[in-house]
Protein backbone atom coordinates (compact mmCIF):
# COMPACT_ATOMS: atom_id res chain seq x y z
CA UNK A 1 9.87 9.39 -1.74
CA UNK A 2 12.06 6.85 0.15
CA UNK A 3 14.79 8.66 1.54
CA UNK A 4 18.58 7.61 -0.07
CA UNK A 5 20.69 4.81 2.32
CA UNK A 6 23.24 6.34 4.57
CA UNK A 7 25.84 3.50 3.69
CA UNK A 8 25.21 -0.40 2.21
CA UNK A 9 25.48 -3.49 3.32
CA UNK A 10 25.60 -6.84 1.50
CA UNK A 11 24.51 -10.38 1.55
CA UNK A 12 24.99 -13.55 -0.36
CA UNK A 13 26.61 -13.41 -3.58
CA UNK A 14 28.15 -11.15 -5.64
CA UNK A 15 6.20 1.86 -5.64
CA UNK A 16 -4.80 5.62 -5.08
CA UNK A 17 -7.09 5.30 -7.47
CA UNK A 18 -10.34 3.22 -7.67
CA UNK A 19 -9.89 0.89 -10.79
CA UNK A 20 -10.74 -2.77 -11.38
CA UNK A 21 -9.64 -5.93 -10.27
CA UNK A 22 -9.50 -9.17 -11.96
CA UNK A 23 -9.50 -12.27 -9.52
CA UNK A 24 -8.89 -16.12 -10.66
CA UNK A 25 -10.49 -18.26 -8.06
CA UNK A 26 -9.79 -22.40 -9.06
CA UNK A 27 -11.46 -22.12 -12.86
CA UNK A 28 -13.24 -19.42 -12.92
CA UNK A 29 -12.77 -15.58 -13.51
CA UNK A 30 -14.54 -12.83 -11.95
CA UNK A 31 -14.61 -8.94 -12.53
CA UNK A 32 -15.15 -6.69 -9.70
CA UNK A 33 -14.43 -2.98 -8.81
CA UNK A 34 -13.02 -2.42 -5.67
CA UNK A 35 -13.42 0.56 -2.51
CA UNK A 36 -10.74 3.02 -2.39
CA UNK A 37 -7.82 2.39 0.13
CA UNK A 38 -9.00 5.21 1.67
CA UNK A 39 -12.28 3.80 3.21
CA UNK A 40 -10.37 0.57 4.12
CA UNK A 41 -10.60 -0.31 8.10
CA UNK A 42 -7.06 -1.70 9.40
CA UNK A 43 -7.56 -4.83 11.72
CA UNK A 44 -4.71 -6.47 13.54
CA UNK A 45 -4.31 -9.89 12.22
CA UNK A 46 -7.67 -10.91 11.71
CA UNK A 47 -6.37 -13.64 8.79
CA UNK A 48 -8.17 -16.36 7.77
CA UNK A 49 -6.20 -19.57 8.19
CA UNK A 50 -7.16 -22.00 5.36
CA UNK A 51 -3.98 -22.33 3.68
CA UNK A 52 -3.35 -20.76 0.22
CA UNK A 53 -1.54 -20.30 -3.04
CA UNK A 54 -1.69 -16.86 -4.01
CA UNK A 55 -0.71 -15.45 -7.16
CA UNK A 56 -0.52 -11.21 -8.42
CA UNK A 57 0.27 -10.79 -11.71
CA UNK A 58 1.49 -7.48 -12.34
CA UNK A 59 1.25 -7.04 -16.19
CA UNK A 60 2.21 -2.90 -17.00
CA UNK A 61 5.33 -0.99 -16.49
CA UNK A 62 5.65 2.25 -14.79
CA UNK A 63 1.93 2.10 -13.78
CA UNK A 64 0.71 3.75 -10.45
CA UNK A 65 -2.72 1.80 -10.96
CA UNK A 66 -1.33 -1.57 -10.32
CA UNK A 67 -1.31 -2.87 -6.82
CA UNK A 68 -3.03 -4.52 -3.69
CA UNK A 69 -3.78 -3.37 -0.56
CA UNK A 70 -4.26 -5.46 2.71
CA UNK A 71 -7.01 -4.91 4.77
CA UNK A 72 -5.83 -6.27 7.95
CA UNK A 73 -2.48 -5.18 9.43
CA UNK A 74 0.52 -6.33 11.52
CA UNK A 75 0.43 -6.08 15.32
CA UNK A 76 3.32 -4.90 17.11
CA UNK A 77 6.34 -7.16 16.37
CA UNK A 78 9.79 -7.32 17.75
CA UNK A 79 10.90 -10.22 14.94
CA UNK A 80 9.20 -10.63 11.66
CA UNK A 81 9.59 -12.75 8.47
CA UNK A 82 8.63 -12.20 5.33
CA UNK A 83 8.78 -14.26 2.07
CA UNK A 84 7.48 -14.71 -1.01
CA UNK A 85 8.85 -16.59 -4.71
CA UNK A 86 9.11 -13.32 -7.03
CA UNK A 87 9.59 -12.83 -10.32
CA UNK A 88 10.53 -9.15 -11.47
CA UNK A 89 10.33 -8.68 -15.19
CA UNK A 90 11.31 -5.36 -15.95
CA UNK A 91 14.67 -3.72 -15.65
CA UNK A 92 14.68 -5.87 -12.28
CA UNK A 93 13.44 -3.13 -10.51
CA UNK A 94 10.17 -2.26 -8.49
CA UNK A 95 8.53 -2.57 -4.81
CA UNK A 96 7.91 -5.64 -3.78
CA UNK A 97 6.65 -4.58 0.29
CA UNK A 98 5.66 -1.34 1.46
CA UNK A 99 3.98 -1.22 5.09
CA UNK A 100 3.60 2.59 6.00
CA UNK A 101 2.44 3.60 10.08
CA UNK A 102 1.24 7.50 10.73
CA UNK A 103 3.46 6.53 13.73
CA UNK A 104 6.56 6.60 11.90
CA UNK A 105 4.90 9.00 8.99
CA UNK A 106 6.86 7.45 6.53
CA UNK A 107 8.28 3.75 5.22
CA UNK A 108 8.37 1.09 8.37
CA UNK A 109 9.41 -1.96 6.30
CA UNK A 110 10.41 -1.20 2.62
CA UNK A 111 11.51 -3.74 0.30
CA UNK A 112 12.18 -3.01 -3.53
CA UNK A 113 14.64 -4.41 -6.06
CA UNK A 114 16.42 -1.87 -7.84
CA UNK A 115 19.94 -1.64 -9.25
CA UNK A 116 20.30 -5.34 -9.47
CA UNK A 117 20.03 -5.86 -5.71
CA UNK A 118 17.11 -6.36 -3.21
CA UNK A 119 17.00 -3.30 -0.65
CA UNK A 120 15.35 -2.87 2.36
CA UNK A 121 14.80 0.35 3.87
CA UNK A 122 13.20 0.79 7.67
CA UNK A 123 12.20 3.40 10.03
CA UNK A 124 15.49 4.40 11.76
CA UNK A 125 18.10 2.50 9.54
CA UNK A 126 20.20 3.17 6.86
CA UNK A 127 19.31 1.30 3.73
CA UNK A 128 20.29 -2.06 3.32
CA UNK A 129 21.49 -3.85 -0.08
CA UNK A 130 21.47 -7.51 -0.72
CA UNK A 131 23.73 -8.31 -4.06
CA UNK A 132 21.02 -10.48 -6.00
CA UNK A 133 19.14 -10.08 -8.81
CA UNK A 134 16.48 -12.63 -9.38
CA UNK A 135 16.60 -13.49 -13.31
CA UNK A 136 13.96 -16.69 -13.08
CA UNK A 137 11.45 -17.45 -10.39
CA UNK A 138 12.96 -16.74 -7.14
CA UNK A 139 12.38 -17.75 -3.41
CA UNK A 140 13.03 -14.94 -0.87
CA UNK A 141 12.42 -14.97 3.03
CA UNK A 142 13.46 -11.75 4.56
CA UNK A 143 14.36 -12.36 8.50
CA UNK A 144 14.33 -9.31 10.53
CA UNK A 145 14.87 -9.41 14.65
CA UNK A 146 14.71 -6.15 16.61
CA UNK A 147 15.24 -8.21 19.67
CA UNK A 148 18.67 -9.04 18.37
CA UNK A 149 19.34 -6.06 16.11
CA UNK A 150 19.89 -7.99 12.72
CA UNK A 151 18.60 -8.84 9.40
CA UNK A 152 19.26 -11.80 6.91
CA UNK A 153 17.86 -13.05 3.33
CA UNK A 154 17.38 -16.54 2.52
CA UNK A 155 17.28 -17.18 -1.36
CA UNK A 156 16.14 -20.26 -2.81
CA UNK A 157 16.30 -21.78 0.64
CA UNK A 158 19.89 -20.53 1.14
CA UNK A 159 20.52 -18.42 3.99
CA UNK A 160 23.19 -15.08 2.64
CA UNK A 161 25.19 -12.94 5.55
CA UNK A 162 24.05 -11.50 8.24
CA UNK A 163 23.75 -7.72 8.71
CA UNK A 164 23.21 -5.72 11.66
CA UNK A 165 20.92 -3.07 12.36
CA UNK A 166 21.28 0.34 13.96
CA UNK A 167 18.29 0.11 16.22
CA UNK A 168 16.47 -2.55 18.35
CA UNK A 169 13.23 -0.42 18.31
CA UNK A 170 10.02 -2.78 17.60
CA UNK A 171 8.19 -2.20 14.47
CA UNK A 172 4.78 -0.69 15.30
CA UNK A 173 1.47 -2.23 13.97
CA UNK A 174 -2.01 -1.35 12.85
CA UNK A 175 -0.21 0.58 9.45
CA UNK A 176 -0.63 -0.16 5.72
CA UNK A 177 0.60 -2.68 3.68
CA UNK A 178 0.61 -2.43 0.24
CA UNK A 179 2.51 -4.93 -2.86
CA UNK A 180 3.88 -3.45 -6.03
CA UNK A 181 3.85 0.24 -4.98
CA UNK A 182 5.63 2.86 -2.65
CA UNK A 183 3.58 4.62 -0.18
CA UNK A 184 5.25 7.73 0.25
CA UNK A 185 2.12 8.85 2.10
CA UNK A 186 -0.32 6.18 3.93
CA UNK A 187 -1.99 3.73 1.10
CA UNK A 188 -1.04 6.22 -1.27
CA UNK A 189 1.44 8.99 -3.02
CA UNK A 190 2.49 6.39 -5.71
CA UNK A 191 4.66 7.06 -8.15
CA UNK A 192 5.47 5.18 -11.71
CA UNK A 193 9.10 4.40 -11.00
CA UNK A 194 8.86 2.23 -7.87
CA UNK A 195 5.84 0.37 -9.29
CA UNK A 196 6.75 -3.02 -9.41
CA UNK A 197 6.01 -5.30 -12.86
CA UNK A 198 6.36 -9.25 -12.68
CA UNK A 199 4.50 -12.21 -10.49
CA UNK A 200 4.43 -12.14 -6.80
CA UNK A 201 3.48 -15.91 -5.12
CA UNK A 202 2.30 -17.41 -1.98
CA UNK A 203 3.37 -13.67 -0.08
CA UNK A 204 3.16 -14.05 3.62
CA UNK A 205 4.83 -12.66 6.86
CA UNK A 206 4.92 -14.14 10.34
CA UNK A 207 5.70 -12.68 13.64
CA UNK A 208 8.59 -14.64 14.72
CA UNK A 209 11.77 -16.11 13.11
CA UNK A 210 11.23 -18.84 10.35
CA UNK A 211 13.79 -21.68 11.24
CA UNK A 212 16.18 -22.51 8.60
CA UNK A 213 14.14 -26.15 8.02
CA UNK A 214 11.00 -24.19 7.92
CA UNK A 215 12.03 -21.74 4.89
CA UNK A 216 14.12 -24.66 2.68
CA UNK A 217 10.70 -26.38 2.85
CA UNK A 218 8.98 -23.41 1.99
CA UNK A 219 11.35 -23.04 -0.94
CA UNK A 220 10.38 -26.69 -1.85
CA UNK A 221 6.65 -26.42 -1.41
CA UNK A 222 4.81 -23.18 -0.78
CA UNK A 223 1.97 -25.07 1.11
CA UNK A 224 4.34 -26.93 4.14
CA UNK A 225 4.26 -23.82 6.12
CA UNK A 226 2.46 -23.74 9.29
CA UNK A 227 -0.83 -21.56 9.18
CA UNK A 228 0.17 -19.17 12.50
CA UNK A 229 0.99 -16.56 10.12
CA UNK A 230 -0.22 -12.98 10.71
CA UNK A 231 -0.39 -11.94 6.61
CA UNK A 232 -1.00 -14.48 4.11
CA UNK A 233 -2.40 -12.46 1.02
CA UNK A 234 -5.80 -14.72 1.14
CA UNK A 235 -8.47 -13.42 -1.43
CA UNK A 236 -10.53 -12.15 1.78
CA UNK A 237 -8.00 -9.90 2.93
CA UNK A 238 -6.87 -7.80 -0.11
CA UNK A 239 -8.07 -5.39 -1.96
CA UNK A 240 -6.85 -5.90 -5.80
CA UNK A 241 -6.26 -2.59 -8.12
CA UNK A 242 -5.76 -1.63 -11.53
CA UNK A 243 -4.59 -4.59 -13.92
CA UNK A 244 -3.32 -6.64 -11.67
CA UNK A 245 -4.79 -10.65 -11.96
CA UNK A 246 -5.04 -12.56 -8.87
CA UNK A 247 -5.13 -16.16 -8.74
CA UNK A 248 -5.98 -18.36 -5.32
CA UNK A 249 -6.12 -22.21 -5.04
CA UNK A 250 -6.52 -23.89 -1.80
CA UNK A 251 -3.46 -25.88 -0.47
CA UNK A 252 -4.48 -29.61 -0.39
């Protein structure tokens, strides 16, 4: 389990089985059952770049079988951004990001919303608490540099407070990532608690700092982002589980 936060710190105002996937390409609806995460083989950053909308419905509560995997991972990375428009429907709590490296044997990047808050945990840090509980469809870039030791959360294209981080270590690549469950072992150990139950949209992470300009017009349209991402959720580079419905259409 995700270890408890040393101390908090606040911004802005005031969670492996084989199962089936269902996939929404455009029109149409397919059915397919998926690998286990087990046999999946971690790539750095081998993402395709024809721009998408992606959409993961997470329909149950409290259920381990709901999530996706990526198949491709991060590279090393000294700065990293990561957003996504969220809506969490139950109890506003749940994991939104877990990316898990044997190097660190535990939790690298965590992100979850619990308590009415956003927290992230990382390797090395005390846990970190942002003050915001998304009630409607929300926009959220996550800005972390371990070049300059800090970490802020734009919502709705609104930057919140800066808050500093304990270490300037960079975050190690080639691990897991996995959306709407808490690896407390690599692409697996779920549990029903953190599992996340809501929609997650157009999730992707660079490997540098999104400019201020660059996330409000992300926040205004989720296709005016520049394609030199390194994870973009595209239908070729998950791995979809349980009940969860995934729905791609091609930015124009």
């Amino acid at each position: 389990m995700t270890a408890m936060p040393k101390h908090l710190s606040s911004t802005g105002t005031d969670t492996p089985m084989s199962s089936t996937g269902t996939h929404t390409t455009s029109d149409q609806v397919t059915t397919s059952t998926q690998s286990t995460v087990a046999t999946i083989p971690h790539t750095e950053t081998t993402v395709p770049k024809v721009l998408q909308r992606t959409k993961y419905e997470f329909p149950n509560n409290d259920n381990i079988h709901d999530y996706v995997v990526l198949k491709s991972s991060l590279p090393d990375l000294s700065t990293v951004s990561i957003c996504a428009r969220v809506a969490p429907i139950v109890h506003l709590d749940g994991s939104l990001f877990s990316y898990h490296t044997t190097l660190e044997g535990a939790n690298t990047i965590y992100i979850k919303f619990q308590n009415h808050g956003i927290w992230l945990f990382m390797a090395h840090e005390a846990g970190i608490k942002f003050h915001i509980a998304p009630v409607d469809k929300t926009h959220l870039c996550l800005i972390i540099s371990k070049q300059e030791s800090y970490v802020k959360l734009y919502v709705n294209g609104v930057v919140g407070e800066t808050t500093e981080l304990d270490s300037s270590q960079d975050i190690p690549g080639n691990g897991t990532i996995v959306i709407g469950q808490d690896q407390d072992s690599r692409a697996g150990g779920f549990d029903s608690p953190p599992a996340f139950t809501g929609v997650i949209e157009n999730l992707r992470v660079w490997g540098r700092i999104l400019s201020a300009d660059e996330i409000s017009n992300l926040n205004e349209n989720d296709c005016s982002c520049k394609n030199d991402y390194v994870i973009s959720m595209h239908e070729d580079d998950v791995i979809v589980k349980g009940d969860v419905k995934a729905t791609y259409e091609r930015c124009p």
